[in-house]
Protein backbone atom coordinates (compact mmCIF):
# COMPACT_ATOMS: atom_id res chain seq x y z
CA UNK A 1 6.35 53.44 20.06
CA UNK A 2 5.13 50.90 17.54
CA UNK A 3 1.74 51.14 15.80
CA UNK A 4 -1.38 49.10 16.68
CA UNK A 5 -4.27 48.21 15.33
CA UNK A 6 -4.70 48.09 11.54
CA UNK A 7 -2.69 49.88 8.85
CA UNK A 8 -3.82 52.27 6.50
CA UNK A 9 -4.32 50.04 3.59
CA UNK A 10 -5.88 47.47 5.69
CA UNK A 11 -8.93 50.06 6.93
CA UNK A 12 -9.15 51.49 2.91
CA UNK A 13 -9.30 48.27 2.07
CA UNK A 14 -12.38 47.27 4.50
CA UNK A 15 -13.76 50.86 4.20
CA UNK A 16 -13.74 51.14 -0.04
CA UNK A 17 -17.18 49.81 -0.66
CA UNK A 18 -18.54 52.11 1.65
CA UNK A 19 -16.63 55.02 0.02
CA UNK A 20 -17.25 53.75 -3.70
CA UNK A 21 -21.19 53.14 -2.81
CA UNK A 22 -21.38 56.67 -1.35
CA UNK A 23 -19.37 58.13 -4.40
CA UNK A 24 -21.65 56.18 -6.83
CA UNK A 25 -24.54 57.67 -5.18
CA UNK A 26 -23.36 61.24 -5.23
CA UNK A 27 -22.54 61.22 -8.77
CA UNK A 28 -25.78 60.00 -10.01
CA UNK A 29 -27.40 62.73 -7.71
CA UNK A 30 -25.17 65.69 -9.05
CA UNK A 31 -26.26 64.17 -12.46
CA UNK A 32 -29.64 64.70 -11.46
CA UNK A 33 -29.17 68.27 -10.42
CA UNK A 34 -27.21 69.09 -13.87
CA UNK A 35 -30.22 67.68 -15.74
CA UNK A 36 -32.73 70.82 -14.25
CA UNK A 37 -29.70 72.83 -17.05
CA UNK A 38 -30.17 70.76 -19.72
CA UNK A 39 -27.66 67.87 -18.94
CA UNK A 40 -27.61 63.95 -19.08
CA UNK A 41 -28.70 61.77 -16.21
CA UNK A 42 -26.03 59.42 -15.50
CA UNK A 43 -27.00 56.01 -16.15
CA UNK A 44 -26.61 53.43 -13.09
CA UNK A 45 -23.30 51.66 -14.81
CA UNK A 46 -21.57 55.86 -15.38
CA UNK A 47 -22.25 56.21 -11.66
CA UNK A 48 -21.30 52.81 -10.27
CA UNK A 49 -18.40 53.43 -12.69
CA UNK A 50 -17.17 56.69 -11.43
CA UNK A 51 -17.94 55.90 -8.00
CA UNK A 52 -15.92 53.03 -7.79
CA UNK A 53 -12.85 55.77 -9.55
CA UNK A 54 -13.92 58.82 -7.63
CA UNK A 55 -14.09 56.72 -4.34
CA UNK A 56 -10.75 54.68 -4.11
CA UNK A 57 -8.73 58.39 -3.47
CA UNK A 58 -11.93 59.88 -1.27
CA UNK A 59 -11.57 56.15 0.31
CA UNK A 60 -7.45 56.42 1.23
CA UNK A 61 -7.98 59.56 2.54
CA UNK A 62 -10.27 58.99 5.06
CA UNK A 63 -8.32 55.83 6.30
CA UNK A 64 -5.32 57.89 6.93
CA UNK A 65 -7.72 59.86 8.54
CA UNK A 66 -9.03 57.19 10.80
CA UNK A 67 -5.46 55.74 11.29
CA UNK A 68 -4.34 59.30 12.76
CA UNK A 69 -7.26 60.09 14.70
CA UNK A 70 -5.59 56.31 16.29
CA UNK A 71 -2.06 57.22 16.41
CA UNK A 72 -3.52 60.25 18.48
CA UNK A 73 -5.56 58.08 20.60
CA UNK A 74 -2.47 55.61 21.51
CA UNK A 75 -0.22 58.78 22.27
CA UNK A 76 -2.43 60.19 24.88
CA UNK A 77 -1.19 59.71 28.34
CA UNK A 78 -3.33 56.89 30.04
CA UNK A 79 -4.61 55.27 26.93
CA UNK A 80 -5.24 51.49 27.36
CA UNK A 81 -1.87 49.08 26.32
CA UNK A 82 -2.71 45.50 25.71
């Protein structure tokens, strides 16, 4: 059986933003809760920063992820052929 739909680097590619936005946003809000021990609050550039590092792996993961949970969904007896 052949694959449909998109590839795995296609739906990281159209899902990164989303992963390196959330990233960004949990970084500067762990930052936040290591400042009530004394630390640095990341600054909006170190979080957009890391997010946009943190998120491209967290990002590929979840599209192969997402491109299983499709594989599955095509292998199931009676799913829908175009």
């Amino acid at each position: 059986m052949t694959r449909q739909g998109w590839s795995t680097p296609q739906i990281a590619l159209a899902l990164y933003p989303f992963g390196a936005g959330a990233a960004a946003v949990n970084v500067f809000f762990a930052s936040l809760i290591f400042s009530w021990i004394g630390g640095p609050v990341a600054s909006t550039a170190w979080s957009i920063g890391l997010g946009c590092v943190i998120g491209a792996p967290a990002t590929w993961y979840f599209a192969r992820h997402i491109r299983e949970l499709m594989d599955r969904a095509d292998a199931r007896p009676g799913a829908a052929r175009p």
